[in-house]
N, C-alpha and C. Protein backbone atom coordinates (compact mmCIF):
# COMPACT_ATOMS: atom_id res chain seq x y z
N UNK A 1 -14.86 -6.69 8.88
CA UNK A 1 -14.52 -6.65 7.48
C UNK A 1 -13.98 -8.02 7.08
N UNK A 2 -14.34 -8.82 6.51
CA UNK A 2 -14.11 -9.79 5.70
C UNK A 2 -12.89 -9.88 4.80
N UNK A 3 -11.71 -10.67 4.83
CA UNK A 3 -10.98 -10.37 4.23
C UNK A 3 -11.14 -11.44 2.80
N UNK A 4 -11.79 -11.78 2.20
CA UNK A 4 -12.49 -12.15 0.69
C UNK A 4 -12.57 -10.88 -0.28
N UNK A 5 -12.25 -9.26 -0.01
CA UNK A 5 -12.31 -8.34 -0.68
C UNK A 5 -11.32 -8.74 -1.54
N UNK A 6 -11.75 -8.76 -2.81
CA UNK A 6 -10.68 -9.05 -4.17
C UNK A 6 -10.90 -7.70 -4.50
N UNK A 7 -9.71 -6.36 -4.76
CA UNK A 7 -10.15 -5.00 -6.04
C UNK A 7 -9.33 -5.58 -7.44
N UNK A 8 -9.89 -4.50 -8.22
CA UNK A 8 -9.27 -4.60 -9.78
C UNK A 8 -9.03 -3.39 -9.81
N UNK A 9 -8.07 -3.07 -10.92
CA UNK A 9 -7.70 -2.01 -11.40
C UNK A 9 -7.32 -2.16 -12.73
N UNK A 10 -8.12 -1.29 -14.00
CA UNK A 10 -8.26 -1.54 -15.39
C UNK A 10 -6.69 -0.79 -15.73
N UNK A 11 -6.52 -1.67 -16.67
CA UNK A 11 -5.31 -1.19 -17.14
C UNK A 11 -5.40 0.31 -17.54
N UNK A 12 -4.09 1.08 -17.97
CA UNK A 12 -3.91 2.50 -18.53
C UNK A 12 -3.01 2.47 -19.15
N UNK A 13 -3.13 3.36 -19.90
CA UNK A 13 -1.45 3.39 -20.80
C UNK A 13 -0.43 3.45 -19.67
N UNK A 14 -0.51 4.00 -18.80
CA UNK A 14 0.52 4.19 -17.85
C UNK A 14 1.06 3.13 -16.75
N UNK A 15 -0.23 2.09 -16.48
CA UNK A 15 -0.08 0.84 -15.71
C UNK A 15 -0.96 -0.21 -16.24
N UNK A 16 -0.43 -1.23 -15.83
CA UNK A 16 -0.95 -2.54 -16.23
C UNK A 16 -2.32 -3.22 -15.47
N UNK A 17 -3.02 -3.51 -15.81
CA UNK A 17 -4.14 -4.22 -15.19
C UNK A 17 -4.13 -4.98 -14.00
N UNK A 18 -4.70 -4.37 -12.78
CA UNK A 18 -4.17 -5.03 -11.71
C UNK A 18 -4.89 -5.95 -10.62
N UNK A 19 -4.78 -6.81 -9.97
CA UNK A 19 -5.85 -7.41 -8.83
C UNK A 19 -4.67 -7.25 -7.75
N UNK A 20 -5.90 -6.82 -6.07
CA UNK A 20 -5.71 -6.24 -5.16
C UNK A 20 -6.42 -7.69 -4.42
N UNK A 21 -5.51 -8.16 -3.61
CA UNK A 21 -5.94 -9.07 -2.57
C UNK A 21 -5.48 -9.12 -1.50
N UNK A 22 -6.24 -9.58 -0.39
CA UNK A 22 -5.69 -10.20 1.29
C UNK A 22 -4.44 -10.98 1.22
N UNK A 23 -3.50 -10.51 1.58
CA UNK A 23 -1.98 -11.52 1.65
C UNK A 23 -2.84 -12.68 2.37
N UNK A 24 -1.85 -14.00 1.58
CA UNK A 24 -1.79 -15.46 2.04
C UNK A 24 -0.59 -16.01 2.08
N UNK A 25 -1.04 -17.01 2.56
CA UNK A 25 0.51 -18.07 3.69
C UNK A 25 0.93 -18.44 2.04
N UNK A 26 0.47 -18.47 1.20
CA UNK A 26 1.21 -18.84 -0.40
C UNK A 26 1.79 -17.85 -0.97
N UNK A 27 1.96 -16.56 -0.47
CA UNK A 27 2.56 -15.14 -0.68
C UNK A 27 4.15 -15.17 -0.38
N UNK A 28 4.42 -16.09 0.76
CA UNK A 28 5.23 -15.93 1.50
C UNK A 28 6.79 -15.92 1.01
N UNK A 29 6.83 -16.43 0.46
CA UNK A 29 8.56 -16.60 -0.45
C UNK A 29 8.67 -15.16 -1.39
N UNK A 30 7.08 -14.80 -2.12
CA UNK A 30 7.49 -13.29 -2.69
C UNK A 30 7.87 -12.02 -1.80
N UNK A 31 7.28 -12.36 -0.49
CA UNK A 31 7.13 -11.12 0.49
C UNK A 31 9.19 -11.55 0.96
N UNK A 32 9.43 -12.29 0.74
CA UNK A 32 11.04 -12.37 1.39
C UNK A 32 11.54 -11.56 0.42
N UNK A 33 11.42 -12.20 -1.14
CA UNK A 33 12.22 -11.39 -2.17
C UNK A 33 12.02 -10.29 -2.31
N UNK A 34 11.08 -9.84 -1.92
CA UNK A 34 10.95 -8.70 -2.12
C UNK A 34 11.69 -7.59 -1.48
N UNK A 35 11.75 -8.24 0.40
CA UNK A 35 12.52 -7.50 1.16
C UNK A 35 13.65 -7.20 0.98
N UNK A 36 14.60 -8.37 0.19
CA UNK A 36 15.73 -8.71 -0.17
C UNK A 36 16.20 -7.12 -0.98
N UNK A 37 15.28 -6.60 -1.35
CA UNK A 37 15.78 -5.02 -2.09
C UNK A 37 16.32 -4.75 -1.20
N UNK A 38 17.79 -3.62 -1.31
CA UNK A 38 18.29 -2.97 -0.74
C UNK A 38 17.05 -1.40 -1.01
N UNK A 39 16.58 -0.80 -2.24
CA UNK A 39 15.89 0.07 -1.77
C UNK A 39 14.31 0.08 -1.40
N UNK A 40 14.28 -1.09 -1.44
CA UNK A 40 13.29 -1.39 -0.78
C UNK A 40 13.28 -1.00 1.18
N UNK A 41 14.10 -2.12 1.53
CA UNK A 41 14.43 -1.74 2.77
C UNK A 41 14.88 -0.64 3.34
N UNK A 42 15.59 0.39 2.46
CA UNK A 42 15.82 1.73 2.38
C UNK A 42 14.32 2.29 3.38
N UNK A 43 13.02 2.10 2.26
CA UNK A 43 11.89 3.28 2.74
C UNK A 43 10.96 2.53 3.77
N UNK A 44 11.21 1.35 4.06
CA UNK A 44 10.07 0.23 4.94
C UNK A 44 11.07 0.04 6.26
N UNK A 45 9.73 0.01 7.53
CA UNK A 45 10.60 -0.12 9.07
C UNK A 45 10.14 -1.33 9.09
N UNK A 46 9.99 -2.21 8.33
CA UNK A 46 9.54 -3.69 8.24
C UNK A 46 11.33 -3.99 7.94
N UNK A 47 11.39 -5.29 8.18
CA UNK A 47 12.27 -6.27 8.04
C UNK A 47 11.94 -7.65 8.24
N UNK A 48 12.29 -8.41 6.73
CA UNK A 48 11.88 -10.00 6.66
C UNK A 48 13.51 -10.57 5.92
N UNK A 49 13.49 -11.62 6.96
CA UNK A 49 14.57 -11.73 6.13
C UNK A 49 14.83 -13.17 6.08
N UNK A 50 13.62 -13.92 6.23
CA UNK A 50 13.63 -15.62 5.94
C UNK A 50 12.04 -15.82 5.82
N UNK A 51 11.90 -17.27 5.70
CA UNK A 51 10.66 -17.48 5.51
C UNK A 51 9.68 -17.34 6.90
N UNK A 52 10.53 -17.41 8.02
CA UNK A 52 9.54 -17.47 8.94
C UNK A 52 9.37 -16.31 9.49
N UNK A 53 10.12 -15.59 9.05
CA UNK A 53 10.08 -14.18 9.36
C UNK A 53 8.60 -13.39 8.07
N UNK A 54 8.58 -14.22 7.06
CA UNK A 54 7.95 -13.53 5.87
C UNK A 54 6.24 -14.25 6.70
N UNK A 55 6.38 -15.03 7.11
CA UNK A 55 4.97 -15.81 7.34
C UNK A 55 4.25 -14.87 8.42
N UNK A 56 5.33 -14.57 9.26
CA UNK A 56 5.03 -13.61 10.89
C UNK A 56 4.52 -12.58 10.11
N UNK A 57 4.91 -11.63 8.84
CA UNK A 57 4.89 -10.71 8.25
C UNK A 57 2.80 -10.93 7.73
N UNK A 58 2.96 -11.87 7.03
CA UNK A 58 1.97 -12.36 6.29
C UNK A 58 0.58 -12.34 7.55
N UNK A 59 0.99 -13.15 8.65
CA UNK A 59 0.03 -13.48 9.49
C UNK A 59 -0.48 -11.73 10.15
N UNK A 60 0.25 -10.77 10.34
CA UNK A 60 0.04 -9.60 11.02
C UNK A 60 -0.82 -9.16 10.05
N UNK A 61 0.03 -9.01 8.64
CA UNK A 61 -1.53 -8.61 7.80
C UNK A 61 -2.85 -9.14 7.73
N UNK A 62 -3.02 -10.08 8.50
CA UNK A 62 -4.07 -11.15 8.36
C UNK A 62 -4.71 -10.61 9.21
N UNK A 63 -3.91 -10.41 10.66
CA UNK A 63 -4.64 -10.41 11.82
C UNK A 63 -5.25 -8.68 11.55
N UNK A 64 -4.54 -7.68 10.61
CA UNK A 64 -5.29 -6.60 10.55
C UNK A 64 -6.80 -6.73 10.26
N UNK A 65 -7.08 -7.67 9.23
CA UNK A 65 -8.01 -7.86 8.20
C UNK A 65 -9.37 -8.43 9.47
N UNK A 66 -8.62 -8.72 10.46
CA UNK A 66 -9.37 -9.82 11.22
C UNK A 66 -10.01 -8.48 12.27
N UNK A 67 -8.64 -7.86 12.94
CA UNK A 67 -9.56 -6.69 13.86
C UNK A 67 -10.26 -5.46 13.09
N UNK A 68 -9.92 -5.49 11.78
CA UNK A 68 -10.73 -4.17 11.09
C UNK A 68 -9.64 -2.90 11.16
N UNK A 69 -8.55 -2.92 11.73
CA UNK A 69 -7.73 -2.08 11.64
C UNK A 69 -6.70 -1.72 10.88
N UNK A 70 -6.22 -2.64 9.89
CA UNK A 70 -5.20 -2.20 8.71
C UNK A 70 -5.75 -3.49 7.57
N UNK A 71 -5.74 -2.67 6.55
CA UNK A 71 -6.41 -3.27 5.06
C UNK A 71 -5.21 -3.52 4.36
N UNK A 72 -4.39 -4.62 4.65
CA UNK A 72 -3.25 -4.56 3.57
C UNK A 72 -3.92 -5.77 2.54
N UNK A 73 -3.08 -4.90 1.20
CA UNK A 73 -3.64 -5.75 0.16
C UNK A 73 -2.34 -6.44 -0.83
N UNK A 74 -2.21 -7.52 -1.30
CA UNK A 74 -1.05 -7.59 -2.16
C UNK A 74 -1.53 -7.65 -3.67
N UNK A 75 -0.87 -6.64 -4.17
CA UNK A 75 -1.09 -6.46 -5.63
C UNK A 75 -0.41 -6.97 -6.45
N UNK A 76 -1.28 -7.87 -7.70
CA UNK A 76 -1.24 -8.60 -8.52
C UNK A 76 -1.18 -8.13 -9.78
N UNK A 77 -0.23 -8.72 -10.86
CA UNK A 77 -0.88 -7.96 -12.24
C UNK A 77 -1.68 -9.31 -12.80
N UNK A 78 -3.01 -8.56 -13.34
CA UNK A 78 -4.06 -9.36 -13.69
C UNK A 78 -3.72 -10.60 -14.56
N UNK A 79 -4.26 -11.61 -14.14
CA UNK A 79 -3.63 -12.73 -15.59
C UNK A 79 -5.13 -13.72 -15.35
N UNK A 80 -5.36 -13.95 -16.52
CA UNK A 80 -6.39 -14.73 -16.76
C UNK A 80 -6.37 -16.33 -15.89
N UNK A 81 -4.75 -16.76 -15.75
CA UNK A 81 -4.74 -17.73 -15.10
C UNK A 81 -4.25 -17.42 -13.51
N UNK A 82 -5.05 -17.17 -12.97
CA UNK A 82 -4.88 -16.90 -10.97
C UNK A 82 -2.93 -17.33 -10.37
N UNK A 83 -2.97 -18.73 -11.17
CA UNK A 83 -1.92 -19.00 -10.39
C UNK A 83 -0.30 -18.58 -11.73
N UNK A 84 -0.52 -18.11 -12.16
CA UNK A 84 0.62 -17.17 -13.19
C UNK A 84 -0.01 -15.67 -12.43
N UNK A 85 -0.43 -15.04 -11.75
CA UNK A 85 -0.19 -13.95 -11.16
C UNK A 85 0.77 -13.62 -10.47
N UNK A 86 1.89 -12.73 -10.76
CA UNK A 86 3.04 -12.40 -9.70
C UNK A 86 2.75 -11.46 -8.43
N UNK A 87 3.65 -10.83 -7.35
CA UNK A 87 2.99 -10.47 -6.36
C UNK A 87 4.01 -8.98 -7.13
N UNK A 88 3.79 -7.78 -7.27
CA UNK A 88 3.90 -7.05 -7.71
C UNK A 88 4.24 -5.73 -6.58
N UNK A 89 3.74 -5.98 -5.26
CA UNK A 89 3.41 -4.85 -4.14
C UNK A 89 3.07 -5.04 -3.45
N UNK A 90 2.96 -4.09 -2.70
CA UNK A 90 2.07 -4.27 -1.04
C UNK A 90 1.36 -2.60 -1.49
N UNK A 91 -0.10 -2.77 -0.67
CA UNK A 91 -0.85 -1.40 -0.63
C UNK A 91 -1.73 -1.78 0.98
N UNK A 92 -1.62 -0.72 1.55
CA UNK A 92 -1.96 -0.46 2.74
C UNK A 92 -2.77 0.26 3.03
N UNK A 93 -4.49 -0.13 3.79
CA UNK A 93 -4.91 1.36 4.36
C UNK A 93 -4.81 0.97 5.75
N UNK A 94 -4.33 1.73 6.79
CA UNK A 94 -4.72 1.62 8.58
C UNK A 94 -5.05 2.78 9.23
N UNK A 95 -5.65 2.47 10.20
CA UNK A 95 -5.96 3.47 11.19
C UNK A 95 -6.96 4.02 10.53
N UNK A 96 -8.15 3.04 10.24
CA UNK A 96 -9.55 3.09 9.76
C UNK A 96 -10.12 3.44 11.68
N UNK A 97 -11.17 3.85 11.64
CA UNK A 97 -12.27 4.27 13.07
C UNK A 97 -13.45 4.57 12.65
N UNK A 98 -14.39 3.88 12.91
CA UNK A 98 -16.29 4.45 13.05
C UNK A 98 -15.64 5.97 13.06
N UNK A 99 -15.81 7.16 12.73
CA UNK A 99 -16.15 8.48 12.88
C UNK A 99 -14.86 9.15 12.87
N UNK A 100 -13.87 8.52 12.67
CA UNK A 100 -12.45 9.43 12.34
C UNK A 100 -12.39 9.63 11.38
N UNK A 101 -12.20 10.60 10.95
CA UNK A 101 -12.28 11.43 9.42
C UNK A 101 -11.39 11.15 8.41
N UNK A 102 -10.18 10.47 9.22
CA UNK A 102 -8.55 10.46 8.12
C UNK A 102 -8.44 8.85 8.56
N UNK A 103 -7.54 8.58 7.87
CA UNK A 103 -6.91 6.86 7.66
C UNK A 103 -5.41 7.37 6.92
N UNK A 104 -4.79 6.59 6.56
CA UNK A 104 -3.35 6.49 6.16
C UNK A 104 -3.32 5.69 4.75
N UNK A 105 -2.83 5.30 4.44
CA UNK A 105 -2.50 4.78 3.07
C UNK A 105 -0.82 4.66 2.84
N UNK A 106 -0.57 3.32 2.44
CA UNK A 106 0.82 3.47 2.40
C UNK A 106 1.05 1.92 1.42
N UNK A 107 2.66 1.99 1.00
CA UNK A 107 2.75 1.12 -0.25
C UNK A 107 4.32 0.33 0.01
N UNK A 108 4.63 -0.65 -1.19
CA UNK A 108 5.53 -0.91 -1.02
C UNK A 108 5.48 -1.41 -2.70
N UNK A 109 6.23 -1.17 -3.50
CA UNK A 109 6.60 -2.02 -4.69
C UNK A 109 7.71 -3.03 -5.25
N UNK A 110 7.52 -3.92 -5.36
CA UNK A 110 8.74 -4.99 -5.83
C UNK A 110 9.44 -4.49 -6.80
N UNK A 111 10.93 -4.55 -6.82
CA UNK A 111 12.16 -4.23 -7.52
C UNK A 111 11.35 -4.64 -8.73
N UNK A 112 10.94 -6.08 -9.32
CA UNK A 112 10.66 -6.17 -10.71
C UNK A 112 9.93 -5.67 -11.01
N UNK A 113 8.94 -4.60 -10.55
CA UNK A 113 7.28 -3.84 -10.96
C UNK A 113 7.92 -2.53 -11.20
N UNK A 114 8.76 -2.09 -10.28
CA UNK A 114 8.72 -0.29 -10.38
C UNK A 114 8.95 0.17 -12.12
N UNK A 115 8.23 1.54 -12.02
CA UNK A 115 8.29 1.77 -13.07
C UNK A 115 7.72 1.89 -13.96
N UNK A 116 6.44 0.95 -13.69
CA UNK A 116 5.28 0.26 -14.71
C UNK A 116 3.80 1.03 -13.87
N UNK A 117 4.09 2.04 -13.70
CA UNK A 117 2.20 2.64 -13.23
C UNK A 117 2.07 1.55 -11.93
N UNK A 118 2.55 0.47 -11.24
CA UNK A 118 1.72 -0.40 -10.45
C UNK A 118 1.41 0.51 -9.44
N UNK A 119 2.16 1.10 -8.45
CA UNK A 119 2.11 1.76 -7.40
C UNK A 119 1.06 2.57 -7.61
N UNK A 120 0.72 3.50 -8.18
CA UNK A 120 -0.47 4.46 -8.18
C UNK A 120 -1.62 3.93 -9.05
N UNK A 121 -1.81 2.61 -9.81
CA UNK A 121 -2.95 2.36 -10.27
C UNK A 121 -3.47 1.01 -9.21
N UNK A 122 -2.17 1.00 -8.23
CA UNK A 122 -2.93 0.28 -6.93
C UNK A 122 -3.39 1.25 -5.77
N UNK A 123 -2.87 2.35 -5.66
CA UNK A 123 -3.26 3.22 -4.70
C UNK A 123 -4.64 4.07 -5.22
N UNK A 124 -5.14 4.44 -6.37
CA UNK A 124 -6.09 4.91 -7.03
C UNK A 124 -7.50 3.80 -6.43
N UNK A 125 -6.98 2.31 -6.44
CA UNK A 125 -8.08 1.31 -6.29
C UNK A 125 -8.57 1.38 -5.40
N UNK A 126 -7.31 1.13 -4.26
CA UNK A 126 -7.55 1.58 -2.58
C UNK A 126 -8.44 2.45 -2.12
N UNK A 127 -8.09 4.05 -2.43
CA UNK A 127 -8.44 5.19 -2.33
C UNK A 127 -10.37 4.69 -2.55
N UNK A 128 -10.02 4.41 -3.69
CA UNK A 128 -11.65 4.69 -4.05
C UNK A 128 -12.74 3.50 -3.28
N UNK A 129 -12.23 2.30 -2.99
CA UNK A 129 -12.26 1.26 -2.56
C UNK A 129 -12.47 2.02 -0.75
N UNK A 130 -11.60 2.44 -0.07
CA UNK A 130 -11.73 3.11 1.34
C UNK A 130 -12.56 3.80 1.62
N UNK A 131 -13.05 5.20 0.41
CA UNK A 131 -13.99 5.90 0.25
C UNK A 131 -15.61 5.20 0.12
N UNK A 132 -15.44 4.02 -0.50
CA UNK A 132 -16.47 3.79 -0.92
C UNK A 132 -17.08 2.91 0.41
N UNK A 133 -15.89 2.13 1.07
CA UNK A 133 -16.76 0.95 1.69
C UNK A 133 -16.62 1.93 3.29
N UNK A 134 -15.88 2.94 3.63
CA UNK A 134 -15.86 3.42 4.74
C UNK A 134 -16.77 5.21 5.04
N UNK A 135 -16.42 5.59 3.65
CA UNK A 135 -17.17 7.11 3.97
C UNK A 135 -18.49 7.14 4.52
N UNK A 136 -19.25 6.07 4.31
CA UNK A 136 -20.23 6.53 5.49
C UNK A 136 -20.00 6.23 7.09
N UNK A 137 -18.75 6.26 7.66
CA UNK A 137 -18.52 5.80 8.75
C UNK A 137 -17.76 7.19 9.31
N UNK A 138 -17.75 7.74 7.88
CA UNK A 138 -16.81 9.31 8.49
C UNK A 138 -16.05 9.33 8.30
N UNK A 139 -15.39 8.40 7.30
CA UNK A 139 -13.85 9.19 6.17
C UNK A 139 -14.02 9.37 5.35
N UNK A 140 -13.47 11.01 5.79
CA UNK A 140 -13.42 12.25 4.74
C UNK A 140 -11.72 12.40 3.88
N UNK A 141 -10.79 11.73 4.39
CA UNK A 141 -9.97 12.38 3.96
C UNK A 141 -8.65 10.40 3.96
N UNK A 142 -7.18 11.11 3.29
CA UNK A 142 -6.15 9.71 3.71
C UNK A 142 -5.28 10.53 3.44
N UNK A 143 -4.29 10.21 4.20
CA UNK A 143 -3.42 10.65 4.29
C UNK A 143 -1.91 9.82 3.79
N UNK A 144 -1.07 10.10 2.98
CA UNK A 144 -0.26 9.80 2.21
C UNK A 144 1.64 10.17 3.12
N UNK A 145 2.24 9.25 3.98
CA UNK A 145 3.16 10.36 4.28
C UNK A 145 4.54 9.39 3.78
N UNK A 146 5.55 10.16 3.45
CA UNK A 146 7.15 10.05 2.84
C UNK A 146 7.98 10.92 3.63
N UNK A 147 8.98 9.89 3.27
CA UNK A 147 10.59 11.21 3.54
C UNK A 147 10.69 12.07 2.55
N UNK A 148 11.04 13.39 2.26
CA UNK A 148 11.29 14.03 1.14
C UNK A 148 11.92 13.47 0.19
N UNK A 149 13.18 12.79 0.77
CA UNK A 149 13.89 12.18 -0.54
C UNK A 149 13.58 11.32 -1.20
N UNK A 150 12.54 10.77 -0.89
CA UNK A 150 11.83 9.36 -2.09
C UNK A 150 10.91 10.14 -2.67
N UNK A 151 11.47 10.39 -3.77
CA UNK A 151 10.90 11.17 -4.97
C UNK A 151 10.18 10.16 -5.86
N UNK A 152 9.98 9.16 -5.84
CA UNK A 152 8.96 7.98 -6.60
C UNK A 152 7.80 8.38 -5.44
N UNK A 153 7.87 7.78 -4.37
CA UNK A 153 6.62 8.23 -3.85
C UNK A 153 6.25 9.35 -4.04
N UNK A 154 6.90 10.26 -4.17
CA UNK A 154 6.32 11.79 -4.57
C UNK A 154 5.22 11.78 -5.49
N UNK A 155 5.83 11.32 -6.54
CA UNK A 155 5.51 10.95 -8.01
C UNK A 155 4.54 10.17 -7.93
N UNK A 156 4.49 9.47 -7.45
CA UNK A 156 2.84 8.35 -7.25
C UNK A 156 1.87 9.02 -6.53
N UNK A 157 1.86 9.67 -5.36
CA UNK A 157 1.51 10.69 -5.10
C UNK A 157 0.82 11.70 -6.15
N UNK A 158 1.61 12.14 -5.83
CA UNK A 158 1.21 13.29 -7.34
C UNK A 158 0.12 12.77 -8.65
N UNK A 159 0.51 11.77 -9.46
CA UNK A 159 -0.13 10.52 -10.45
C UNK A 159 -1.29 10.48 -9.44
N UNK A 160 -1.70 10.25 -8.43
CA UNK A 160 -3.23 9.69 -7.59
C UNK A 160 -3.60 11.28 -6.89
N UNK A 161 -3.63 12.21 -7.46
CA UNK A 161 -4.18 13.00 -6.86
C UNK A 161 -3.89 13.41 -5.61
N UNK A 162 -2.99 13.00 -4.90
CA UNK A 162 -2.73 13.51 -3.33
C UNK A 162 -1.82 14.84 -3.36
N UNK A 163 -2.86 15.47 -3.15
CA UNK A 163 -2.04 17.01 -2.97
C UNK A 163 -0.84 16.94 -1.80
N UNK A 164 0.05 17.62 -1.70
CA UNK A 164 1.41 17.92 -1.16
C UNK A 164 0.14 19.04 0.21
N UNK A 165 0.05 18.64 1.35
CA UNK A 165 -0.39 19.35 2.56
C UNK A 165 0.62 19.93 3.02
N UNK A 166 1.91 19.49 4.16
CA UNK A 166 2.36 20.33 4.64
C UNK A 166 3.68 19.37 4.91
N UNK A 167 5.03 19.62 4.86
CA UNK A 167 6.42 19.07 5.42
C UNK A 167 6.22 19.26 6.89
N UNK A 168 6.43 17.65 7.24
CA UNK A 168 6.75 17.26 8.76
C UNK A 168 8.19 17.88 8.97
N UNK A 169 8.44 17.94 10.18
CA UNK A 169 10.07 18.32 10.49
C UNK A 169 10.15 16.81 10.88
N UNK A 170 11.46 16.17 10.97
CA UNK A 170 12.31 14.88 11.12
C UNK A 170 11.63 14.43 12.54
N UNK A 171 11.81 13.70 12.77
CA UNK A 171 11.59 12.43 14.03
C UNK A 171 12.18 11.61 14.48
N UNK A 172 13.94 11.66 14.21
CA UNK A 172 15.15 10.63 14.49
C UNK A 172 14.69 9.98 15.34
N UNK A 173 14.89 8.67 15.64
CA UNK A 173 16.25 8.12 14.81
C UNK A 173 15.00 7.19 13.67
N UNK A 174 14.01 6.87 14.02
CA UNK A 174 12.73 6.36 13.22
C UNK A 174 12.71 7.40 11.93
N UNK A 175 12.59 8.99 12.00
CA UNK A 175 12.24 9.57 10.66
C UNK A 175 13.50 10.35 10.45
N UNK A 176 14.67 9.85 10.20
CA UNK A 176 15.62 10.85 10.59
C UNK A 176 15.73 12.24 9.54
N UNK A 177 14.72 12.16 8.37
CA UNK A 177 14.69 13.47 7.50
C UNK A 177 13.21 13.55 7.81
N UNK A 178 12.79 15.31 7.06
CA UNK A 178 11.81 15.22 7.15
C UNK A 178 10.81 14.84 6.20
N UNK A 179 9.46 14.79 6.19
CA UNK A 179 8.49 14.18 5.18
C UNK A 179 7.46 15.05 4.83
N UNK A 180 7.04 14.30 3.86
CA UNK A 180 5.95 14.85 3.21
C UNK A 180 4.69 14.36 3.64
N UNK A 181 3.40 15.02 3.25
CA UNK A 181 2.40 14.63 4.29
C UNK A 181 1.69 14.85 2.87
N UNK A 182 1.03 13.69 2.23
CA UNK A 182 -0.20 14.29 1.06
C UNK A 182 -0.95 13.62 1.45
N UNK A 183 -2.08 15.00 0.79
CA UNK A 183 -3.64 14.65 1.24
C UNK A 183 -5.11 14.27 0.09
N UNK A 184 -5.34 13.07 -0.07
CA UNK A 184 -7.02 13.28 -0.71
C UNK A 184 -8.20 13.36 -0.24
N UNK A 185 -8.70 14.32 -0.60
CA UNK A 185 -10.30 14.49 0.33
C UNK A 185 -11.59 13.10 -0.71
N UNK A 186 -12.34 12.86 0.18
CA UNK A 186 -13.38 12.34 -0.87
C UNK A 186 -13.63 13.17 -1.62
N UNK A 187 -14.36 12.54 -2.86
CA UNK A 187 -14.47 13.47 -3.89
C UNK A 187 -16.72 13.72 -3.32
């Protein structure tokens, strides 16, 4: 897989017009601030907490793009001029396989975006984007998973169609509550 995949996502009343790209080594100072959220770091087992720590961050997403095994994308809100685009998110698909039926999907939004539709009119892109360039390889399904108490992911969730499947029980000291598990089938 080539990591040159640029997605879009048309604006909605509910979110803003968005571009979906391969993190780059010019990302790197947004991916720190970003970490810098306290609830950010709350729902992510990631930790960056300088620049060379944000680059190590940057390069792993790279190297996904490189073995075919995790599709992280950093989401942009659209601007006619490329370099006035802010970095808005992180959207994730991994644990893609020739003939495995499910993959994962997972997100992260910057303190200055939440709020604004980004999170689910970047996960909507993904979704359809995974379906499209992988379902003939045999994914049927993605899987969406949270702690119960992050009720925004719920909510984005919910907004993209991922039905509520079934509550995990906890997994301390890594999941120390339990989660939610949502599911979209291809359509």
């Amino acid at each position: 897989m080539k990591a040159s995949v640029m997605l879009n996502a048309a604006a909605t009343p509910a979110s803003p017009a968005l571009v979906l790209r391969p993190w780059d080594a010019e990302d790197v100072a947004a991916v720190v601030a970003a970490y810098r959220d306290p609830v950010l770091r709350r729902w992510t087992s990631s930790r960056v907490e300088n620049e060379v720590e944000g680059l190590r961050w940057v390069r792993a997403q790279q190297r996904g793009w490189a073995t075919g095994t995790r599709f992280s994308f950093a989401v942009l809100e659209a601007h006619p001029r490329p370099a006035f685009r802010q970095v808005l998110g992180n959207m994730v698909l991994r644990d893609v396989a020739p003939g495995k039926s499910s993959a994962e999907v997972g997100y992260w939004t910057a303190a200055h975006a939440r709020g604004r539709g980004v999170a689910a009119g970047a996960l909507e892109a993904v979704t359809q984007w995974a379906f499209d360039t992988f379902g003939a390889d045999g994914l049927e399904r993605l899987e969406l998973l949270h702690e119960v108490d992050n009720t925004a992911s719920c909510r984005v969730a919910q907004k993209s169609r991922y039905e509520l499947d079934v509550v995990l029980p906890a997994a301390p000291p890594t999941y120390p509550l339990d989660g939610h598990l949502h599911v979209r089938a291809r359509a």
